[in-house]
Protein backbone atom coordinates (compact mmCIF):
# COMPACT_ATOMS: atom_id res chain seq x y z
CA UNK A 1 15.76 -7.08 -36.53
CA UNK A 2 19.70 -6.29 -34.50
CA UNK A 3 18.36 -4.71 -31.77
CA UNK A 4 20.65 -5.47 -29.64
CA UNK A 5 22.74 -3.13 -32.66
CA UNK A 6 20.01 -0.42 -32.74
CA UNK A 7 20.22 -0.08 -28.32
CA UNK A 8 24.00 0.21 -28.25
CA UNK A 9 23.80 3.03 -31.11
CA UNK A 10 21.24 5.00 -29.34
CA UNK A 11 22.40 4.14 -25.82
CA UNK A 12 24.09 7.73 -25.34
CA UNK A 13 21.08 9.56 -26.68
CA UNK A 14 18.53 7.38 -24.41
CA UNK A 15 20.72 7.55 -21.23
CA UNK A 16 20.45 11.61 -21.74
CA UNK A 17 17.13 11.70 -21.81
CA UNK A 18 16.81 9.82 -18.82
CA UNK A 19 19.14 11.67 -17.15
CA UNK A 20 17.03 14.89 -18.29
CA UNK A 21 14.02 13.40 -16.33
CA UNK A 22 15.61 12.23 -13.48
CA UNK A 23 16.87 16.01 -13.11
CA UNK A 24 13.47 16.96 -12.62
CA UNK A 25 12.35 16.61 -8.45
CA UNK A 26 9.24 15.00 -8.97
CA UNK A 27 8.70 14.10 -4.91
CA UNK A 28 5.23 13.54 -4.72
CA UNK A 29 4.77 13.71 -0.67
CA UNK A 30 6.42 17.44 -0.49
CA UNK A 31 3.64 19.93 -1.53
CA UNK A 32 6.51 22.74 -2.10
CA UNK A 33 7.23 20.11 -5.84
CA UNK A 34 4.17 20.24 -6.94
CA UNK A 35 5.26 22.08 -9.84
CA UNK A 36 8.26 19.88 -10.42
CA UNK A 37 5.49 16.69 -10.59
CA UNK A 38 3.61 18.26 -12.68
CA UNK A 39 7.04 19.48 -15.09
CA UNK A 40 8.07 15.61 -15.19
CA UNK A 41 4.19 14.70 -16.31
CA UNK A 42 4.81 17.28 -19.11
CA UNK A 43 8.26 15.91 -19.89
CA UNK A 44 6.99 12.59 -20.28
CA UNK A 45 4.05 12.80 -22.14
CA UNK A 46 6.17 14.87 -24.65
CA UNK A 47 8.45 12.17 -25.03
CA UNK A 48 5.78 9.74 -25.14
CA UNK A 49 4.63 11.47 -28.26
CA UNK A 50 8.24 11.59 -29.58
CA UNK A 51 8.12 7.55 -29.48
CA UNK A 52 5.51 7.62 -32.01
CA UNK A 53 2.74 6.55 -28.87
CA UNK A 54 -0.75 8.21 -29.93
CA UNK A 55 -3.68 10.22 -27.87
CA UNK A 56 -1.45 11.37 -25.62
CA UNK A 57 -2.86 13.15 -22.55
CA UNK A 58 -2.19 14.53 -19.12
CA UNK A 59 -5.27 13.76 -16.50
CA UNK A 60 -5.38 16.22 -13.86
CA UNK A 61 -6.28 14.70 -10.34
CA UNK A 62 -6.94 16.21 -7.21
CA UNK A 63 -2.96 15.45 -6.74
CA UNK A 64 -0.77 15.21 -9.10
CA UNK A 65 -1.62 14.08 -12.96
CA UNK A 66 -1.76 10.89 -14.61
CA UNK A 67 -0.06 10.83 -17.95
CA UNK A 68 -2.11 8.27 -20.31
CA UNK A 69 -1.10 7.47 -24.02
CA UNK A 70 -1.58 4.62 -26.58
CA UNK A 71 -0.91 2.77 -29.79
CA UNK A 72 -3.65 0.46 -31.46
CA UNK A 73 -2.92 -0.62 -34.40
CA UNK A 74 -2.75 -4.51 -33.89
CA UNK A 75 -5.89 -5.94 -34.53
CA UNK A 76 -6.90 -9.42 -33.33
CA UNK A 77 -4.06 -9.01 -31.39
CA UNK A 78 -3.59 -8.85 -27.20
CA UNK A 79 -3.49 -5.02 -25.78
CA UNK A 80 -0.93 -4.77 -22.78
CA UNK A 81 -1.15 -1.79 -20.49
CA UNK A 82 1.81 -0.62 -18.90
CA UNK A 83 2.21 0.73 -15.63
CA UNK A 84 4.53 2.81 -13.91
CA UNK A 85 5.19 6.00 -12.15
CA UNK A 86 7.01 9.45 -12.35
CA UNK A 87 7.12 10.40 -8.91
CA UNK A 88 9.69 9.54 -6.58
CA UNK A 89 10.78 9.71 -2.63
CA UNK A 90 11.93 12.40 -0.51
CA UNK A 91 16.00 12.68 -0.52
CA UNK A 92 16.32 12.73 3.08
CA UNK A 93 19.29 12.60 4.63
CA UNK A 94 21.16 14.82 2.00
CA UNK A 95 24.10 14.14 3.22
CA UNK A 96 24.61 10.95 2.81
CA UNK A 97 24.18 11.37 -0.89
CA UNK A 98 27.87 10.98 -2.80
CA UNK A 99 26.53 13.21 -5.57
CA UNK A 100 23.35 15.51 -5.05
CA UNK A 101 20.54 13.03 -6.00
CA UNK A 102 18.79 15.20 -9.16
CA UNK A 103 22.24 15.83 -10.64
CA UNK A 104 22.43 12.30 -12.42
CA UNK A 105 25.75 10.71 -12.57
CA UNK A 106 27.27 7.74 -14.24
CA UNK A 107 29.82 5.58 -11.56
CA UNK A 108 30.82 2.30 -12.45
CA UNK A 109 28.44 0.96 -14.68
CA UNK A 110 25.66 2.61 -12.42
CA UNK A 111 23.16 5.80 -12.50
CA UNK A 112 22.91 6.98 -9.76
CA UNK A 113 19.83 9.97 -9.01
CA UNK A 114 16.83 9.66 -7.05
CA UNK A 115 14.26 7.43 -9.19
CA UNK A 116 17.04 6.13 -11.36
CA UNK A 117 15.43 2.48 -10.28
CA UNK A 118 11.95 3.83 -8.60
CA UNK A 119 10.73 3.47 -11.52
CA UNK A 120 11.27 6.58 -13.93
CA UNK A 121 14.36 4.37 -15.11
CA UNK A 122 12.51 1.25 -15.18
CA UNK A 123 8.82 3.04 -16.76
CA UNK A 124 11.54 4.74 -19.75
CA UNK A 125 12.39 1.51 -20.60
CA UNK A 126 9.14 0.48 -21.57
CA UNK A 127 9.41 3.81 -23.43
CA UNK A 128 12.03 3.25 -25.30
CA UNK A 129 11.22 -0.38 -26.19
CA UNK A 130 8.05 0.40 -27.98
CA UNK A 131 9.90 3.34 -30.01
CA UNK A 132 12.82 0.68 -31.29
CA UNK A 133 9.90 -1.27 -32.14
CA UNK A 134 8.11 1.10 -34.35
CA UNK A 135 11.29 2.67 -35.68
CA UNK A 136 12.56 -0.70 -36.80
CA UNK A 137 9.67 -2.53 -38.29
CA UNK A 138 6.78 0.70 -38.39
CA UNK A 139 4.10 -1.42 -36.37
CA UNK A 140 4.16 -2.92 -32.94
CA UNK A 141 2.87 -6.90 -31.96
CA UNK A 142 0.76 -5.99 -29.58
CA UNK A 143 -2.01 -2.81 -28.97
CA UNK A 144 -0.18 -0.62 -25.98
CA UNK A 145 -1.65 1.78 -23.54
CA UNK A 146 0.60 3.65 -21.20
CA UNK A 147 -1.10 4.69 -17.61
CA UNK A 148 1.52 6.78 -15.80
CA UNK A 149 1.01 8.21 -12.41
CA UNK A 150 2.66 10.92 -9.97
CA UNK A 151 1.23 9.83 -6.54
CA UNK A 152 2.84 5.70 -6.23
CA UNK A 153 4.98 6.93 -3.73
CA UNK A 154 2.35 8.45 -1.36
CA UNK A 155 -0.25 5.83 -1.96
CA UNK A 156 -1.92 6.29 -5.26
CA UNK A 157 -4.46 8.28 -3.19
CA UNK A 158 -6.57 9.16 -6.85
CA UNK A 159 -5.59 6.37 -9.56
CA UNK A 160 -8.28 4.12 -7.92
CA UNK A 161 -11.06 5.99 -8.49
CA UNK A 162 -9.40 6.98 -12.26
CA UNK A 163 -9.47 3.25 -12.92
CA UNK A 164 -13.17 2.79 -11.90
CA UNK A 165 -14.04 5.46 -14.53
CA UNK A 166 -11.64 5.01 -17.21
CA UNK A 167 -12.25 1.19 -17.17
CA UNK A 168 -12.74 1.54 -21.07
CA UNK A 169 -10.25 3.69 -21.90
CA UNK A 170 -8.11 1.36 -19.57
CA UNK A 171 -9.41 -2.02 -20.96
CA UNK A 172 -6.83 -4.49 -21.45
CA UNK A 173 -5.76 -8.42 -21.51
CA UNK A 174 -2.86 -7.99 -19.32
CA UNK A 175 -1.33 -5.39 -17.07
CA UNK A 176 2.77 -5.02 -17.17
CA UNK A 177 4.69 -3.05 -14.20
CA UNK A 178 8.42 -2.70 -14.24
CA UNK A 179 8.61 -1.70 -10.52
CA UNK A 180 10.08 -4.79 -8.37
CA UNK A 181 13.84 -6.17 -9.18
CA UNK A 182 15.73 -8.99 -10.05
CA UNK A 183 16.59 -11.78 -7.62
CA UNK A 184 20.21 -10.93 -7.52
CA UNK A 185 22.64 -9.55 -10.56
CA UNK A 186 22.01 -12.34 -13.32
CA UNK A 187 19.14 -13.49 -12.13
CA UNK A 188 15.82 -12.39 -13.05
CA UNK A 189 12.50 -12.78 -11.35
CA UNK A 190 9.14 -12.40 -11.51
CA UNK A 191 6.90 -11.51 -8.76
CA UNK A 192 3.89 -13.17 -8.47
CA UNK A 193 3.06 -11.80 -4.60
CA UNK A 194 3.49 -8.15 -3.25
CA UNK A 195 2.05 -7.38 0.55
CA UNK A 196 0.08 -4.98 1.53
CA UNK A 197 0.07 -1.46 2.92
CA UNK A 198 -0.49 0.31 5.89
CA UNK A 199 0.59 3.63 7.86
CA UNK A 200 0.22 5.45 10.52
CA UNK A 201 1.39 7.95 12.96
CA UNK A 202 1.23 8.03 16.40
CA UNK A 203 1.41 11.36 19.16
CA UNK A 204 1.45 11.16 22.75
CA UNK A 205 1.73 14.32 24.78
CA UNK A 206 2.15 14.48 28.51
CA UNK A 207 2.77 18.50 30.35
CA UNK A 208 1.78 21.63 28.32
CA UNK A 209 5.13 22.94 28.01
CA UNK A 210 8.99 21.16 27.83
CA UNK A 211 9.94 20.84 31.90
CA UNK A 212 13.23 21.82 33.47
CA UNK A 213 14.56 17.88 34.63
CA UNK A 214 16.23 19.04 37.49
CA UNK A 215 12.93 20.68 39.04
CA UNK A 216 10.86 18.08 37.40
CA UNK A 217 12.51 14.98 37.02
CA UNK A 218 11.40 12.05 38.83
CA UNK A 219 7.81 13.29 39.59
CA UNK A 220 6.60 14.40 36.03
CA UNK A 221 5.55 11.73 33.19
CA UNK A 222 8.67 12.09 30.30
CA UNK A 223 6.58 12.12 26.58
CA UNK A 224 9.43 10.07 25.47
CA UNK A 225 9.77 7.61 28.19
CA UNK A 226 5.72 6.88 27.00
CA UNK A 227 6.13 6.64 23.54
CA UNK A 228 9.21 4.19 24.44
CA UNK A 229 6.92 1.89 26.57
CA UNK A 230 4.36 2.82 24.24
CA UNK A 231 6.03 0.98 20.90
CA UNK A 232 7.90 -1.72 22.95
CA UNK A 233 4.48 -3.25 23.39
CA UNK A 234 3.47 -4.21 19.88
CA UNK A 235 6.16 -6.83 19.63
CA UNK A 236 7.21 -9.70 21.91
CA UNK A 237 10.58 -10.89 22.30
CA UNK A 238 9.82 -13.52 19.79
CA UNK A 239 9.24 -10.87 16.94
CA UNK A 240 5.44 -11.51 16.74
CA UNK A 241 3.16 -8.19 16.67
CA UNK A 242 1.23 -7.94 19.83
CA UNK A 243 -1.29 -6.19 18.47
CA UNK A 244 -5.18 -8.61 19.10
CA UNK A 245 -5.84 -10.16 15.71
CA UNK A 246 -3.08 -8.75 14.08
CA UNK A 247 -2.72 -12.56 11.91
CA UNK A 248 -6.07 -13.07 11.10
CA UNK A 249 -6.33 -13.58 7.21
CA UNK A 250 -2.66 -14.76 7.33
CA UNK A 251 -2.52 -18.08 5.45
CA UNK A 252 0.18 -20.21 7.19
CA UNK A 253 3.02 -21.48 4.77
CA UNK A 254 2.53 -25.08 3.17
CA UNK A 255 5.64 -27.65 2.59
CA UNK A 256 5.36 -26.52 -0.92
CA UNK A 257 5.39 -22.53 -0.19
CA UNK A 258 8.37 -23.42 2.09
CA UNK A 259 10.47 -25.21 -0.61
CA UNK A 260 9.33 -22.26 -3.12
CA UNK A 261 11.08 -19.79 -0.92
CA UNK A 262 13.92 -22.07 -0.56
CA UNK A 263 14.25 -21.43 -4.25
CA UNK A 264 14.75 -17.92 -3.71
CA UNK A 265 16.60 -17.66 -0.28
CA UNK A 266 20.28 -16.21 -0.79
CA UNK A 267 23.34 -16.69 1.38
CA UNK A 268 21.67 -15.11 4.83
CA UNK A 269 25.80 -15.06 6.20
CA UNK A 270 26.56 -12.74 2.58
CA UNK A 271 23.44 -10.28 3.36
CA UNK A 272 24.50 -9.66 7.18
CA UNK A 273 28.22 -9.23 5.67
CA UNK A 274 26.47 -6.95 2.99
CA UNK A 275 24.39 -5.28 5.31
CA UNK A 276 26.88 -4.68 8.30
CA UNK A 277 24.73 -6.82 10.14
CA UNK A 278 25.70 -9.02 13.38
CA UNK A 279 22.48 -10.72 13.17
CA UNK A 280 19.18 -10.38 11.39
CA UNK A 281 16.08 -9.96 13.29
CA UNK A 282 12.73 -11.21 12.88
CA UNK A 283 9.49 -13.62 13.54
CA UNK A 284 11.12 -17.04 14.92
CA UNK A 285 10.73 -19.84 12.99
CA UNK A 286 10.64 -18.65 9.52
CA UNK A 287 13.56 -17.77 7.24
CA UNK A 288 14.52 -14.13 5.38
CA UNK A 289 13.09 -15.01 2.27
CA UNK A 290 10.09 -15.95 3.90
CA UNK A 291 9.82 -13.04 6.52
CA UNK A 292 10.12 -10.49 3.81
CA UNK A 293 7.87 -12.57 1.27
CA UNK A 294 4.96 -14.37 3.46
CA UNK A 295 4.44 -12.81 6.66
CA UNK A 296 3.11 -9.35 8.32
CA UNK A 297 5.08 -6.68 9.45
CA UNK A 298 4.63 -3.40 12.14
CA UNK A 299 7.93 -1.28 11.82
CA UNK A 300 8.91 2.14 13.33
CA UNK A 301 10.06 4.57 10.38
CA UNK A 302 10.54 7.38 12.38
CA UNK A 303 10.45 7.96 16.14
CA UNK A 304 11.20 12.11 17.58
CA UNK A 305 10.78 14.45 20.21
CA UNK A 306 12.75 16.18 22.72
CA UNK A 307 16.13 18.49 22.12
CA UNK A 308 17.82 16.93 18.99
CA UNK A 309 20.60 19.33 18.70
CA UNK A 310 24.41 19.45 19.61
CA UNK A 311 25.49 18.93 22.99
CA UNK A 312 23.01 17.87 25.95
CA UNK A 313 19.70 20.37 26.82
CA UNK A 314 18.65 19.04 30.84
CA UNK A 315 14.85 19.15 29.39
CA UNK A 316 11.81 16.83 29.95
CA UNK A 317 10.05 16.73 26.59
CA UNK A 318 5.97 17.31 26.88
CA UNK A 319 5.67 15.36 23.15
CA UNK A 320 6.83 12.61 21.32
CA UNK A 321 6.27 11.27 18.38
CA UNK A 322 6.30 8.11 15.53
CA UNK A 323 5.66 6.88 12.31
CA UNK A 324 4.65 3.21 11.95
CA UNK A 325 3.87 1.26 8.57
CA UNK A 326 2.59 -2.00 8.20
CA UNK A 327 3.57 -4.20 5.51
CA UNK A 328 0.60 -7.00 4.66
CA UNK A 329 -0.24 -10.50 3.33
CA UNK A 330 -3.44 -13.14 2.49
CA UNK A 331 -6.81 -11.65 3.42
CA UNK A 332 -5.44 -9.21 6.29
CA UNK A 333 -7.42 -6.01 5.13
CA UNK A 334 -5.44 -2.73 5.74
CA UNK A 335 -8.71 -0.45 7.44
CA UNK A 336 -9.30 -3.88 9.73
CA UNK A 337 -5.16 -3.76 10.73
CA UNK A 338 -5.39 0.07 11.22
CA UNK A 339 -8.36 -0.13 14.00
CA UNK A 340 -6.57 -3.20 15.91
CA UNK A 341 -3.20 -0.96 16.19
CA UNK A 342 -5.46 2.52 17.29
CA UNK A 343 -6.95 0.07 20.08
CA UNK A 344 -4.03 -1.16 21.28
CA UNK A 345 -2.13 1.82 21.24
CA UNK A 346 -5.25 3.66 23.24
CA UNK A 347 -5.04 1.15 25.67
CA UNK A 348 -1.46 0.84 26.50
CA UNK A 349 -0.78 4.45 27.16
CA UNK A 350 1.44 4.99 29.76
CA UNK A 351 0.36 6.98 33.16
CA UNK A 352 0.41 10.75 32.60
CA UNK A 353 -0.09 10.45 28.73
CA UNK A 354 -2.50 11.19 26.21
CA UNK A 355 -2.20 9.70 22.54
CA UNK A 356 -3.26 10.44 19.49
CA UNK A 357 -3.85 8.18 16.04
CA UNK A 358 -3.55 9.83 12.91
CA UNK A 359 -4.04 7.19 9.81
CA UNK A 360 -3.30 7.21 6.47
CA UNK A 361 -2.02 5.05 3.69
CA UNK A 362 -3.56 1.88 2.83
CA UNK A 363 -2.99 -0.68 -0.02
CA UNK A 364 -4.40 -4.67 -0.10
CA UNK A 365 -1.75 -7.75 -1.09
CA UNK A 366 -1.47 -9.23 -4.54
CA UNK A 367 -1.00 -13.04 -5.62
CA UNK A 368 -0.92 -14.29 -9.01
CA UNK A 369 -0.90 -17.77 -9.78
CA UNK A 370 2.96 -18.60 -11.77
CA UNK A 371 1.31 -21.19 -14.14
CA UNK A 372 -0.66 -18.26 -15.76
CA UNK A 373 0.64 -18.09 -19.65
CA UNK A 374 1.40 -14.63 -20.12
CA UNK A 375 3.66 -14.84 -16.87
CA UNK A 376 5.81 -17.99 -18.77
CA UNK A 377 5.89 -15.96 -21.93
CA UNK A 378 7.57 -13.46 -19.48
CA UNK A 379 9.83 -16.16 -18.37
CA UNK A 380 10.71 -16.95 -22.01
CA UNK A 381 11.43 -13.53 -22.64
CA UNK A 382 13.58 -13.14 -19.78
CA UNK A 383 15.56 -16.54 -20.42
CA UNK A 384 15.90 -15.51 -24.05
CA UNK A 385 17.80 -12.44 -22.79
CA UNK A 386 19.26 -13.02 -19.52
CA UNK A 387 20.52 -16.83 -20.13
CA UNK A 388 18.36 -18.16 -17.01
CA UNK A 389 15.15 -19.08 -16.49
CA UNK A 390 13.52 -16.54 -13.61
CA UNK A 391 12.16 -17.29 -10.56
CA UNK A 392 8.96 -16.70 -9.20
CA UNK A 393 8.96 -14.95 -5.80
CA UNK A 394 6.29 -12.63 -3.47
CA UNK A 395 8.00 -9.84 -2.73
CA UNK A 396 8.54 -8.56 0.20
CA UNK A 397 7.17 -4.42 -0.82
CA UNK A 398 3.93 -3.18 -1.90
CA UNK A 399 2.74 -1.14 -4.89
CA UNK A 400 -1.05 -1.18 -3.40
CA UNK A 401 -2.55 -0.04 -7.03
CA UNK A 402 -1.53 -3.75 -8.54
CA UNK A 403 -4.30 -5.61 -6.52
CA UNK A 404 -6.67 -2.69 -7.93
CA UNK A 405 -5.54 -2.94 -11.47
CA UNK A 406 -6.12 -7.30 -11.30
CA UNK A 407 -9.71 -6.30 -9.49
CA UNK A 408 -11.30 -3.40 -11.70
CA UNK A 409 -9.49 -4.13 -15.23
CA UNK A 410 -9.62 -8.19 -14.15
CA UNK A 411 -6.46 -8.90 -16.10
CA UNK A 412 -3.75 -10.42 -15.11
CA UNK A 413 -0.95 -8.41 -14.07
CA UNK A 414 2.44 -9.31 -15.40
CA UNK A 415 5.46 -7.85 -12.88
CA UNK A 416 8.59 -7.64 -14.73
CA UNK A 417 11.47 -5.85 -12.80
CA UNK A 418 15.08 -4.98 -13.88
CA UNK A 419 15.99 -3.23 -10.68
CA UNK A 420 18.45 -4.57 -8.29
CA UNK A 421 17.54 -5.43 -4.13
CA UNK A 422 20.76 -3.14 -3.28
CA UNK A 423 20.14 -0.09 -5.84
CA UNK A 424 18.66 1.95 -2.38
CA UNK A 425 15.56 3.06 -3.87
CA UNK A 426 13.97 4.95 -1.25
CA UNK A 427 17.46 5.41 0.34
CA UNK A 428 20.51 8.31 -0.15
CA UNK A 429 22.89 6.87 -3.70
CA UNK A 430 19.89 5.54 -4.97
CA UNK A 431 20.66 3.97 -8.52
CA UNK A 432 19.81 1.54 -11.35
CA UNK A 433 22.97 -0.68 -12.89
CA UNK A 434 23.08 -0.15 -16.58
CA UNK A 435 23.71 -3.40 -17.17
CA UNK A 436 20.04 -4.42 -16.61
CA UNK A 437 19.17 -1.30 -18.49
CA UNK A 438 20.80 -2.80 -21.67
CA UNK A 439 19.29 -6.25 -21.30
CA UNK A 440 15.98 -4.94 -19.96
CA UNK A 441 14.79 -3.14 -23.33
CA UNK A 442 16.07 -6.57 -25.20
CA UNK A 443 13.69 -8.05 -22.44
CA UNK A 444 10.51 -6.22 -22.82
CA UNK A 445 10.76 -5.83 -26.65
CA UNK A 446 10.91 -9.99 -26.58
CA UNK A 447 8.15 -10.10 -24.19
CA UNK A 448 5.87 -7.82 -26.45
CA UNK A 449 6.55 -10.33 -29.39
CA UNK A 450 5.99 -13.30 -27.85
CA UNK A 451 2.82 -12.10 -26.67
């Protein structure tokens, strides 16, 4: 079968109905769109059905639903369970956006809308894909199940426990996810390592009301000058985290794990140009590729307090505050991580201050082993399509419900991305280039046949 023919004839049509879903403000972590989640469920188990996918339903959750569907009509044959999500990230800051980010548009071979890459672009694909299928030759390869969620972005607080007691509805020889990306344009990838999760947020409050700093300055503790001293403890100058076994469960890199990310380094001198970047930063001795693939992270997403207005307000703040996530690898076990931070930041609190711990989020790492045969039936498929055999990296993000899936289903999970590293998912002009939307449906509907 051409198609290759039938993708560029219904290219308009598909790209509209992505566009159409991408409309809808599915931002999981903002309770005031819960209706909009629960609109894009209903929009995409509709079109689900429209693709000729069977037992099509909507699981309601203590959060948001999970949209679950199938086809299975193969026997003998493998079933593959794909996995995605329709939520997406806050917008925040709005105006940085070029165009508002749920009014999709079309710029240079790019969408560009919030989720165009994270992942309701990359999950329609898989969509899409099955439907040529089945409108071209009536049957597919393979049995498919479709498990679609609305709460990836805040931590898949109630797949988990859907998993545990779906596991036969669920059942499955392999698990594929379209959420990770391409090495760089032209070159595919498949991850075979995503780290962990962690998050937190810390408060520290000092007086019981915002002090005047000319009566007060100088002999009153400043909330902000704490939470300053506070976070400039958990690294040393070196980049290490401070924090008292912080590395244990870390497996230190072999000869072999450092050549494999010498595989997948890029030109460092390019990102900083790319980036706007003097310098990068990070834990001496190790490079990018491996920082961002191997090794732990603590990082500060959001630090406030105090007058944040226009102009200057002569004020000593009584509260600060920060967000802190940690980003995981090997054994280190997220609860374990969590406890270690609380205890250092309890005792490092400045003079004068009093801190609070709030935690939340928490996701284990993933490995897979590359040599596993659906993952070089990937690689076929992708060098069938793209020209270029991929290669296999550990990524440097988390999608915590991938470790869960390998556990409870125990199936391998096959990670197969078509995003880019620079399409600013989770950032303002978040997009997806339509170039690896074209070549990603030839990719997946290869990948289903050679399976």
């Amino acid at each position: 079968m051409d198609y290759k023919a039938y993708f560029q004839t219904h290219r308009d049509q598909h790209l509209n109905e992505l566009k159409e879903w991408l409309s809808i403000p599915s931002i999981s972590a903002l309770s005031e769109h819960k209706p909009d989640v629960k609109r894009a469920a209903e929009w995409l188990a509709e079109t689900l059905k429209k693709a000729g996918l069977e037992n099509v339903k909507i699981h309601e959750t203590n959060g948001h639903p999970i949209v679950y569907a199938d086809h299975l009509h193969a026997p003998g044959q493998p079933t593959v369970l794909v996995y995605g999500h329709y939520d997406v990230q806050p917008v925040d800051p709005l105006n940085l956006w070029d165009t508002p980010p749920f009014e999709p548009a079309e710029r240079d071979g790019k969408l560009y809308a919030r989720g165009a890459t994270d992942d309701k672009g990359q999950i329609f694909l898989h969509i899409k894909a099955v439907e040529a299928i089945l409108q071209q030759e009536k049957q597919l390869p393979v049995n498919i199940k479709f498990c679609v969620e609305g709460e990836e972005e805040v931590g898949s607080p109630n797949l988990p426990k859907f998993l545990e007691a779906q596991q036969e509805l669920l059942k499955a020889d392999a698990v594929l996810i379209s959420d990770t990306s391409l090495l760089e344009k032209g070159k595919p990838a498949i991850c075979t390592g995503l780290r962990g999760l962690c998050s937190l947020e810390v408060h520290v409050q000092t007086a019981n009301t915002d002090l005047h700093s000319g009566s007060y300055g100088g002999g009153v503790p400043n909330a902000l000058h704490a939470m300053v001293s506070l976070l400039d403890s958990l690294h040393d100058a070196k980049g290490r985290v401070t924090v008292e076994g912080f590395y244990e469960g870390v497996p230190e890199l072999t000869e072999a794990d450092h050549a494999e990310f010498a595989k997948q380094s890029g030109d460092e001198n390019k990102l900083k140009r790319d980036l706007g970047l003097d310098e990068l930063y990070g834990e001496e001795g190790y490079t990018f590729a491996e920082r961002t693939g191997a090794r732990p992270t603590l990082e500060l997403n959001g630090v406030y307090g105090g007058f944040q207005g226009e102009g200057s307000k002569t004020v000593i703040p009584k509260e600060a505050h920060a967000k802190i996530t940690c980003r995981l690898v090997g054994h280190q076990d997220p609860q374990d991580i969590l406890n270690k931070i609380e205890k250092h930041i309890y005792s490092h609190v400045p003079t004068g201050a009093k801190a609070t711990v709030i935690q939340f989020e928490k996701g284990n790492a993933f490995t897979i082993d590359p040599s596993t045969p659906i993952l070089q039936k990937a690689a076929e498929a992708y060098e069938e399509v793209y020209g270029t055999r991929p290669v296999f990296t550990r990524d440097g993000g988390s999608i915590p419900i991938v470790e869960t899936f390998s556990r409870v289903l125990a199936a391998p999970v096959v990670c197969m991305g078509f995003g880019l590293p620079d399409e600013n998912l989770h950032a303002p002009n978040e997009h997806f280039n339509l170039e690896n939307f074209d070549l990603g449906l030839l990719t997946i509907v290869d990948f289903l046949k050679r399976v």
